[in-house]
N, C-alpha and C. Protein backbone atom coordinates (compact mmCIF):
# COMPACT_ATOMS: atom_id res chain seq x y z
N UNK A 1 239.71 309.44 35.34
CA UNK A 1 240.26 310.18 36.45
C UNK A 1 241.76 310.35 36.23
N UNK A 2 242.23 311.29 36.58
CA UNK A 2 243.61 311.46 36.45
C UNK A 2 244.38 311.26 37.34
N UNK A 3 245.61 311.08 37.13
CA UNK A 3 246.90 310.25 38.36
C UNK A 3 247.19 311.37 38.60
N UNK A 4 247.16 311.10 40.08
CA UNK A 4 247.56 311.86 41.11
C UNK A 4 249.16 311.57 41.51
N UNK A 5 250.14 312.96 41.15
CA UNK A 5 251.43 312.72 41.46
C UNK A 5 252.13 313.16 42.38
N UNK A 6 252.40 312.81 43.73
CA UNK A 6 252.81 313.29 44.69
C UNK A 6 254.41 313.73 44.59
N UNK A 7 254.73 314.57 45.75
CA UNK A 7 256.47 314.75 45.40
C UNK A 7 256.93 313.61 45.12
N UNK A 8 256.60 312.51 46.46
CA UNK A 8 256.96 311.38 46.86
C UNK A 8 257.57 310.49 45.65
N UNK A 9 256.10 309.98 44.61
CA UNK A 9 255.82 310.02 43.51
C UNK A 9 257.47 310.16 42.80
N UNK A 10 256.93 311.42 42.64
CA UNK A 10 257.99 312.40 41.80
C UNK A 10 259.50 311.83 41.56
N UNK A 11 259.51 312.25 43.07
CA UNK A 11 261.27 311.43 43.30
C UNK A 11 261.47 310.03 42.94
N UNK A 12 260.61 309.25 43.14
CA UNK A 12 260.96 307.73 43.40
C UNK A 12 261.06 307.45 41.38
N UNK A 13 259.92 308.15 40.54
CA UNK A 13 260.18 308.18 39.13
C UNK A 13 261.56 309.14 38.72
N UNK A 14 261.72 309.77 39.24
CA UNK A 14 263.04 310.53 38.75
C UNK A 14 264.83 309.63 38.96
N UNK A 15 264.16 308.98 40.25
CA UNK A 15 265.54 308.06 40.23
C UNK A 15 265.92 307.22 39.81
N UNK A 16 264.07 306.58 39.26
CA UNK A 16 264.72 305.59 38.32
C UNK A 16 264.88 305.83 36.74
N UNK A 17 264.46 307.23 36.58
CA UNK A 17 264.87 307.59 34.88
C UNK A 17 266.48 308.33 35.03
N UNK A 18 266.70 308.68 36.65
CA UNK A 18 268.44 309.03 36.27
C UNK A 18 269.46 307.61 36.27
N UNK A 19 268.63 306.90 36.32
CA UNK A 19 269.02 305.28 36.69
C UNK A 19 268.57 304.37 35.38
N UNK A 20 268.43 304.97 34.48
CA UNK A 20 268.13 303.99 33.36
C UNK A 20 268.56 302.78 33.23
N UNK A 21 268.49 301.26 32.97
CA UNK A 21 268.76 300.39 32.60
C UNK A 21 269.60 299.74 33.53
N UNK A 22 269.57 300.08 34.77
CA UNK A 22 269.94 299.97 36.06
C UNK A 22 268.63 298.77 37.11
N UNK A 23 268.63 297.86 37.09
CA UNK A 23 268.02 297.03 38.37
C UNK A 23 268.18 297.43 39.76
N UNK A 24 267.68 297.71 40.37
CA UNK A 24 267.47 297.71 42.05
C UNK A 24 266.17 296.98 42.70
N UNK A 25 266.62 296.59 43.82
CA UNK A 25 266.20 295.88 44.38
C UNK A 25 265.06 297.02 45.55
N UNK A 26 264.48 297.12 46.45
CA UNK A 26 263.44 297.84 46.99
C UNK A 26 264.39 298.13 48.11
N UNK A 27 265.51 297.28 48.59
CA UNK A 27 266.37 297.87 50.33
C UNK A 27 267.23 299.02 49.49
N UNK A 28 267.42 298.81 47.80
CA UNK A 28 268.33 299.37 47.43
C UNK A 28 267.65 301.27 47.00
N UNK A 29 266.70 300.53 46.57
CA UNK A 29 266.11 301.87 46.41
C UNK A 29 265.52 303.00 47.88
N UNK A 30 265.31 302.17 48.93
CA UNK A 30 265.09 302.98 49.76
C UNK A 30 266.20 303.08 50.94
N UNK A 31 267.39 302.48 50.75
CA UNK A 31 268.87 303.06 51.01
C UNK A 31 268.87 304.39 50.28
N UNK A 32 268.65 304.31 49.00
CA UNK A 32 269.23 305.49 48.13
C UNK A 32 268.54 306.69 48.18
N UNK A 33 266.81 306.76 48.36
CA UNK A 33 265.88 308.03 48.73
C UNK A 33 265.62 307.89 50.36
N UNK A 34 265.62 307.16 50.90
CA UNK A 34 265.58 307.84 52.29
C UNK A 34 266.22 308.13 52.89
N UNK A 35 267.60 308.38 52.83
CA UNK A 35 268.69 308.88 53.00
C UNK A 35 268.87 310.42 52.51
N UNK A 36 268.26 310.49 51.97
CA UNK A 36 268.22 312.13 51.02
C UNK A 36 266.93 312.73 51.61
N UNK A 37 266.09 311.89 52.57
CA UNK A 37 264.96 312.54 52.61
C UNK A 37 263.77 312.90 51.61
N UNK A 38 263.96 312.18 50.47
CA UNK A 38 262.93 312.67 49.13
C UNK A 38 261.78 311.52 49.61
N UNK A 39 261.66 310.47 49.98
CA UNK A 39 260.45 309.89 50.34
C UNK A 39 260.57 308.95 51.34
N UNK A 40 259.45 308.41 52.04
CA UNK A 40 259.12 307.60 52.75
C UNK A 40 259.43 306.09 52.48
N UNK A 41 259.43 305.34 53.46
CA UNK A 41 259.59 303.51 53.11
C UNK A 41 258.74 302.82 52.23
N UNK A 42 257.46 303.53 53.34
CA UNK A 42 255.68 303.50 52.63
C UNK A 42 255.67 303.52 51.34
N UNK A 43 256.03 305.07 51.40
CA UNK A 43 255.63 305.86 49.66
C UNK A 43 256.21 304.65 48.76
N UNK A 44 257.28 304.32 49.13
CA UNK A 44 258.27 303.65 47.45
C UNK A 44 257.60 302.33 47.62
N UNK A 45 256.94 301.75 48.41
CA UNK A 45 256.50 300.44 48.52
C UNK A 45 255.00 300.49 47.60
N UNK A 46 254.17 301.68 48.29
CA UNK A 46 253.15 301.80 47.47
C UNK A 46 253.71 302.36 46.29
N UNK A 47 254.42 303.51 46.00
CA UNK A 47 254.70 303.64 44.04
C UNK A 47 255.26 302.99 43.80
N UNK A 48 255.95 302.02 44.07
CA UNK A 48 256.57 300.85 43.04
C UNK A 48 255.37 300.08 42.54
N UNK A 49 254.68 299.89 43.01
CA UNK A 49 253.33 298.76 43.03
C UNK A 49 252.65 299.56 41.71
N UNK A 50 252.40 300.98 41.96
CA UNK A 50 251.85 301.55 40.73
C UNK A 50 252.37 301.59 39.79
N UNK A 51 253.68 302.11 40.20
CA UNK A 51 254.57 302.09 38.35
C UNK A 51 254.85 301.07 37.65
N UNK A 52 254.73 299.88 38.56
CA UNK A 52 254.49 298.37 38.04
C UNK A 52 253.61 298.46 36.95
N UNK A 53 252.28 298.23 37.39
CA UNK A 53 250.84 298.66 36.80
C UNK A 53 250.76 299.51 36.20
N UNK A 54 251.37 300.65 35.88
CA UNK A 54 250.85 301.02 34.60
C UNK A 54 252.24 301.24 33.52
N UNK A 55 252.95 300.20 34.01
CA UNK A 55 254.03 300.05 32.66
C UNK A 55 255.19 300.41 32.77
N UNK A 56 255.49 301.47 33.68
CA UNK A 56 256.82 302.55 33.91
C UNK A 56 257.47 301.51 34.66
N UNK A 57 257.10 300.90 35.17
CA UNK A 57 258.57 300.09 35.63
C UNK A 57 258.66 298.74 35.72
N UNK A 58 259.63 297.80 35.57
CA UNK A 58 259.43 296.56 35.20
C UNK A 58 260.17 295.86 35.94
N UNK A 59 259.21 294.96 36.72
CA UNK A 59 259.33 294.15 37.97
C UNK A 59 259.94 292.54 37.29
N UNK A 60 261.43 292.06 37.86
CA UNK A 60 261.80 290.75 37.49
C UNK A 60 262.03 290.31 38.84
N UNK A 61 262.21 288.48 39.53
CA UNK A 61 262.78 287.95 40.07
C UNK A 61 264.14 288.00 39.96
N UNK A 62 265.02 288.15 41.53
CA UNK A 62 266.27 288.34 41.09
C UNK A 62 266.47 286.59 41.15
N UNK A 63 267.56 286.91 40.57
CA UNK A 63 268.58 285.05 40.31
C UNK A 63 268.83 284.35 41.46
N UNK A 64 268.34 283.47 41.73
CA UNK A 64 268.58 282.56 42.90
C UNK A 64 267.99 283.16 44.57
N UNK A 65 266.99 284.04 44.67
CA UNK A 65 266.77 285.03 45.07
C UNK A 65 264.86 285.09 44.97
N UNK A 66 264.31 285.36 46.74
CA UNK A 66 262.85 285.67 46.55
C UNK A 66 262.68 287.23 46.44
N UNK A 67 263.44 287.81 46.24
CA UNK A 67 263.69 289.24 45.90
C UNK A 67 263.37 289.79 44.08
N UNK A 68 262.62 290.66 44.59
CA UNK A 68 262.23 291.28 43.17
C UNK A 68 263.18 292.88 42.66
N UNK A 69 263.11 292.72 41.40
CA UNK A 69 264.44 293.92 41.11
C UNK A 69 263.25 294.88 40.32
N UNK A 70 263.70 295.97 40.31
CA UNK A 70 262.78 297.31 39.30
C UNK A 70 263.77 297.91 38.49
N UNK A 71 263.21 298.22 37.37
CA UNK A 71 263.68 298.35 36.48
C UNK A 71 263.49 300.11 35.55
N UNK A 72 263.30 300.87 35.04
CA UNK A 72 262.75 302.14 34.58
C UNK A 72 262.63 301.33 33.14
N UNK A 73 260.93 301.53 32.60
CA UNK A 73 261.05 301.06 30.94
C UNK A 73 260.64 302.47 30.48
N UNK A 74 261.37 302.93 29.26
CA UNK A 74 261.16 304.20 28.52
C UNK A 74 260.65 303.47 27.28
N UNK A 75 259.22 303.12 27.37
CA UNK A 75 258.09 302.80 25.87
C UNK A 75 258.88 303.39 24.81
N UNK A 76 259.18 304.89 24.95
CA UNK A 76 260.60 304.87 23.34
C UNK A 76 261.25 304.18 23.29
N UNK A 77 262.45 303.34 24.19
CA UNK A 77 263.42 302.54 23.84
C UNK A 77 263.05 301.02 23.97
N UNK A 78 261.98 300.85 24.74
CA UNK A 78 262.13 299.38 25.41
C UNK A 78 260.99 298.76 24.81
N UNK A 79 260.01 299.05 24.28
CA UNK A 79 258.64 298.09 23.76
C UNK A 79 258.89 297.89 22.30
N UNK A 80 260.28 297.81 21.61
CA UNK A 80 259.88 296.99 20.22
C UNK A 80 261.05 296.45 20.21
N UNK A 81 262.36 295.62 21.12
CA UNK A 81 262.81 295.27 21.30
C UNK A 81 263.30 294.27 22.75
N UNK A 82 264.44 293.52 22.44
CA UNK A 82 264.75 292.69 23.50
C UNK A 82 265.38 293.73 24.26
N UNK A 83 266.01 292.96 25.42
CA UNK A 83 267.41 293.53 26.33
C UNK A 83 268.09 292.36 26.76
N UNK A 84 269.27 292.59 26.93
CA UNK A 84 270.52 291.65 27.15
C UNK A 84 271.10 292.26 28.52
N UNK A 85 271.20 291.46 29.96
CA UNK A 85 271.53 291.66 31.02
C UNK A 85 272.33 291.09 31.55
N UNK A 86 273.93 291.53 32.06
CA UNK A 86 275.01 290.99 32.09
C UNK A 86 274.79 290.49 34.08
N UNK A 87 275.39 289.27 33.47
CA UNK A 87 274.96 288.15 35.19
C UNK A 87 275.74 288.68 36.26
N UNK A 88 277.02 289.81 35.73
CA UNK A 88 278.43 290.02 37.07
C UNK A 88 278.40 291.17 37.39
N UNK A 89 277.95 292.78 36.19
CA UNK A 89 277.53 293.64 36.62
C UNK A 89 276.34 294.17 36.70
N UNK A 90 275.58 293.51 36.18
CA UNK A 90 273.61 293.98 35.84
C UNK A 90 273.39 294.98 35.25
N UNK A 91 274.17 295.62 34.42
CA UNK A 91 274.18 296.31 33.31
C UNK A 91 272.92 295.82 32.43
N UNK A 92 272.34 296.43 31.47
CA UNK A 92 271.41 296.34 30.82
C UNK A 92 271.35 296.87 29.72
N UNK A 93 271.00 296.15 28.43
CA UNK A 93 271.58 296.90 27.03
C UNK A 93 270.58 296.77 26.39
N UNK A 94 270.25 297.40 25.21
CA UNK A 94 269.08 297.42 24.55
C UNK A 94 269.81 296.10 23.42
N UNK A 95 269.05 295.30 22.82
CA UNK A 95 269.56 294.99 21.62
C UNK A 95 268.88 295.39 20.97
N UNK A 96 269.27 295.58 19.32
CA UNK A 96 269.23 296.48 18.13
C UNK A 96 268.18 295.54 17.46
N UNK A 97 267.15 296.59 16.82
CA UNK A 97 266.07 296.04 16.22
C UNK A 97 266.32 294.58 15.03
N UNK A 98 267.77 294.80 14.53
CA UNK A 98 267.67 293.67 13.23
C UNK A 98 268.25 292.34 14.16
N UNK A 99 268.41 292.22 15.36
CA UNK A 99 269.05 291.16 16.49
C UNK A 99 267.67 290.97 16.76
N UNK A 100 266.59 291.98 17.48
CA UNK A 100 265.30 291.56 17.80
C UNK A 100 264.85 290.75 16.66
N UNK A 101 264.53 291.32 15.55
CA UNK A 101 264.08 290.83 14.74
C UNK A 101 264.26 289.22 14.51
N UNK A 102 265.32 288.72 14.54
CA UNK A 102 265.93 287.22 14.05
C UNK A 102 265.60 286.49 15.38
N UNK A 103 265.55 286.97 16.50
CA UNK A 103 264.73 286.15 17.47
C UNK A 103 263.56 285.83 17.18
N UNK A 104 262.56 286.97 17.23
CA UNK A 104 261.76 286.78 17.20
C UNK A 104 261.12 286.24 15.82
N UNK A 105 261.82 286.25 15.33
CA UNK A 105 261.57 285.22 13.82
C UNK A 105 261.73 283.82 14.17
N UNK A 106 262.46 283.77 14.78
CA UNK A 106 263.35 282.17 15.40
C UNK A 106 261.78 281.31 15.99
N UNK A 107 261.13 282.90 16.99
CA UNK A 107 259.92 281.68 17.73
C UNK A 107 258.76 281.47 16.46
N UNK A 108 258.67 282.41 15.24
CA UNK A 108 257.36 282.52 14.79
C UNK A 108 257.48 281.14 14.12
N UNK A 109 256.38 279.83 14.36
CA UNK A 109 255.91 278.77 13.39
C UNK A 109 255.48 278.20 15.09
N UNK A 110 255.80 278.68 16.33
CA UNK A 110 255.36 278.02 17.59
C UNK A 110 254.33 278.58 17.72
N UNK A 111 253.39 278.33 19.05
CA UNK A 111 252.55 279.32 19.37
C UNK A 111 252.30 279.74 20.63
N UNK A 112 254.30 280.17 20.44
CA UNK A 112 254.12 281.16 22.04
C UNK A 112 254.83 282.78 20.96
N UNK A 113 254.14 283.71 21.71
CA UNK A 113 253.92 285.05 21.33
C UNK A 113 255.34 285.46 22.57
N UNK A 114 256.57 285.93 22.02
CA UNK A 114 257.54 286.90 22.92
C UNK A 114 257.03 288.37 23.25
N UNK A 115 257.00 288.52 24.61
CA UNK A 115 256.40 290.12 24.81
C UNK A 115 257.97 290.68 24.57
N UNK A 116 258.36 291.37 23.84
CA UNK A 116 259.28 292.34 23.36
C UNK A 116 259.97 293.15 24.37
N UNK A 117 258.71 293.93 25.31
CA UNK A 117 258.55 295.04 26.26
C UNK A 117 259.97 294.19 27.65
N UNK A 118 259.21 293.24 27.76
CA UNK A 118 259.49 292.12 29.13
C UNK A 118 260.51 291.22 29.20
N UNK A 119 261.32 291.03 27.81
CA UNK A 119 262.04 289.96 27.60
C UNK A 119 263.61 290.01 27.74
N UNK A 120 264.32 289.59 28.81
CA UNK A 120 265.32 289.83 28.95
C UNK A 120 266.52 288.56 29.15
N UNK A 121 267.25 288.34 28.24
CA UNK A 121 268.27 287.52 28.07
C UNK A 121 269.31 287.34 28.83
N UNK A 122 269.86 286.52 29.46
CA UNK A 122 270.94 286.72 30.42
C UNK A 122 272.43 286.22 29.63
N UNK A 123 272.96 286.81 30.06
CA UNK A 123 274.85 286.79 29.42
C UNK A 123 276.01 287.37 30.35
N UNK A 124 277.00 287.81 29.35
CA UNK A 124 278.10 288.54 30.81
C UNK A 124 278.41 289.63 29.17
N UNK A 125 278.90 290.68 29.40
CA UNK A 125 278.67 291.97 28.78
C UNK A 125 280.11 291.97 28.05
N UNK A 126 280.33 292.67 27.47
CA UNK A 126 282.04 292.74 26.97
C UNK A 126 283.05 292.97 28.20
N UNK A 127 282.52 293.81 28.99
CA UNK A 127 283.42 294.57 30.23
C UNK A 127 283.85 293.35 30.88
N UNK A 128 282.84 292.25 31.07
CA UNK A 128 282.61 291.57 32.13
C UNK A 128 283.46 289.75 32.04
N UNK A 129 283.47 289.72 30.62
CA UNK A 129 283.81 288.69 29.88
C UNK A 129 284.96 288.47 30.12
N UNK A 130 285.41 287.35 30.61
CA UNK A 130 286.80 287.22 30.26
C UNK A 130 287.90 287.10 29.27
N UNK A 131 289.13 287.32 29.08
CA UNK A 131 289.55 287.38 27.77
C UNK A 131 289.82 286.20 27.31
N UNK A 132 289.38 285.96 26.32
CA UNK A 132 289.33 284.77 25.73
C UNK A 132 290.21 283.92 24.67
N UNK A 133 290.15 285.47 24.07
CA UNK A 133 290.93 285.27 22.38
C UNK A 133 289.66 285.48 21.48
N UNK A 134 288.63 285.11 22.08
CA UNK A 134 287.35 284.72 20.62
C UNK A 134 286.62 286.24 20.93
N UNK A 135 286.13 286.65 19.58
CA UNK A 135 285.74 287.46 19.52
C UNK A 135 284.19 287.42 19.16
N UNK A 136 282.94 288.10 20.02
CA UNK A 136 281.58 287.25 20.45
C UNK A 136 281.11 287.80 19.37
C-alpha cells in the first residue's frame, strides 16, 4: 500500500529538511508550524511518530531531560557514518568516513555491532570551545 501524504505531512517533512542537522524538541516544532498555520498540534504529533518509523527522522532523549528531540536523517548523508553533537549549541556535524571508520574499527573484536545511522557523540564544536591554546 502506498503512503499517504497529506499537506500536513508535507510541511512538517519540509521543515525538517530546511532544518537539517538541527534537533527540536515537539513545543519547538509546533511553536514553529503552528504559527504559520501549515499544520495542526495533532498532525505533528501523529507525523512525527511516522517519520520515526520509517527512518526519516531520528528520535534521541534530550540531556538531563524526559523530553525527546527530532532530528531530519538524509540516508545519503547519515547511514554510513557517525555524527558529532556540540553540548552548548546542538549543532550537528557529520564525521568523515576515514574518522567513522577508526571507530568503528576500535569496537570490532567485541560483540556489540555500532548502528552508524543512530550514533551520536557528544562534544562542544570549534565555535563553542573555549580558547585554549591547544589545537583539537
Amino acid at each position: 500500500m502506498g503512503r499517504y501524504n497529506t499537506n500536513q505531512r508535507k510541511a512538517l517533512a519540509d521543515f525538517f529538511k530546511e532544518h537539517r542537522d538541527t534537533y527540536f524538541s515537539t513545543d519547538e516544532i509546533v511553536n514553529s508550524l503552528c504559527s504559520r498555520g501549515d499544520i495542526s498540534k495533532s498532525a505533528i504529533y501523529r507525523n512525527i511518530d511516522k517519520l520515526v518509523r520509517e527512518g526519516s527522522l531520528q528520535k534521541s532523549a534530550e540531556e538531563g531531560s524526559r523530553k525527546f528531540l527530532y532530528r531530519y536523517v538524509n540516508d545519503d548523508r547519515c547511514g554510513s557514518h557517525l555524527h558529532l553533537k556540540c553540548l552548548l549549541c546542538g549543532s550537528v556535524y557529520h564525521m568523515d568516513d576515514r574518522q567513522t571508520q577508526i571507530v568503528l574499527s576500535a569496537a570490532k573484536g567485541s560483540s556489540f555491532v555500532i548502528d552508524e545511522k543512530r550514533t551520536v557523540l557528544y562534544g562542544m564544536c570549534e565555535r563553542c570551545r573555549p580558547e585554549t591554546g591547544e589545537k583539537g
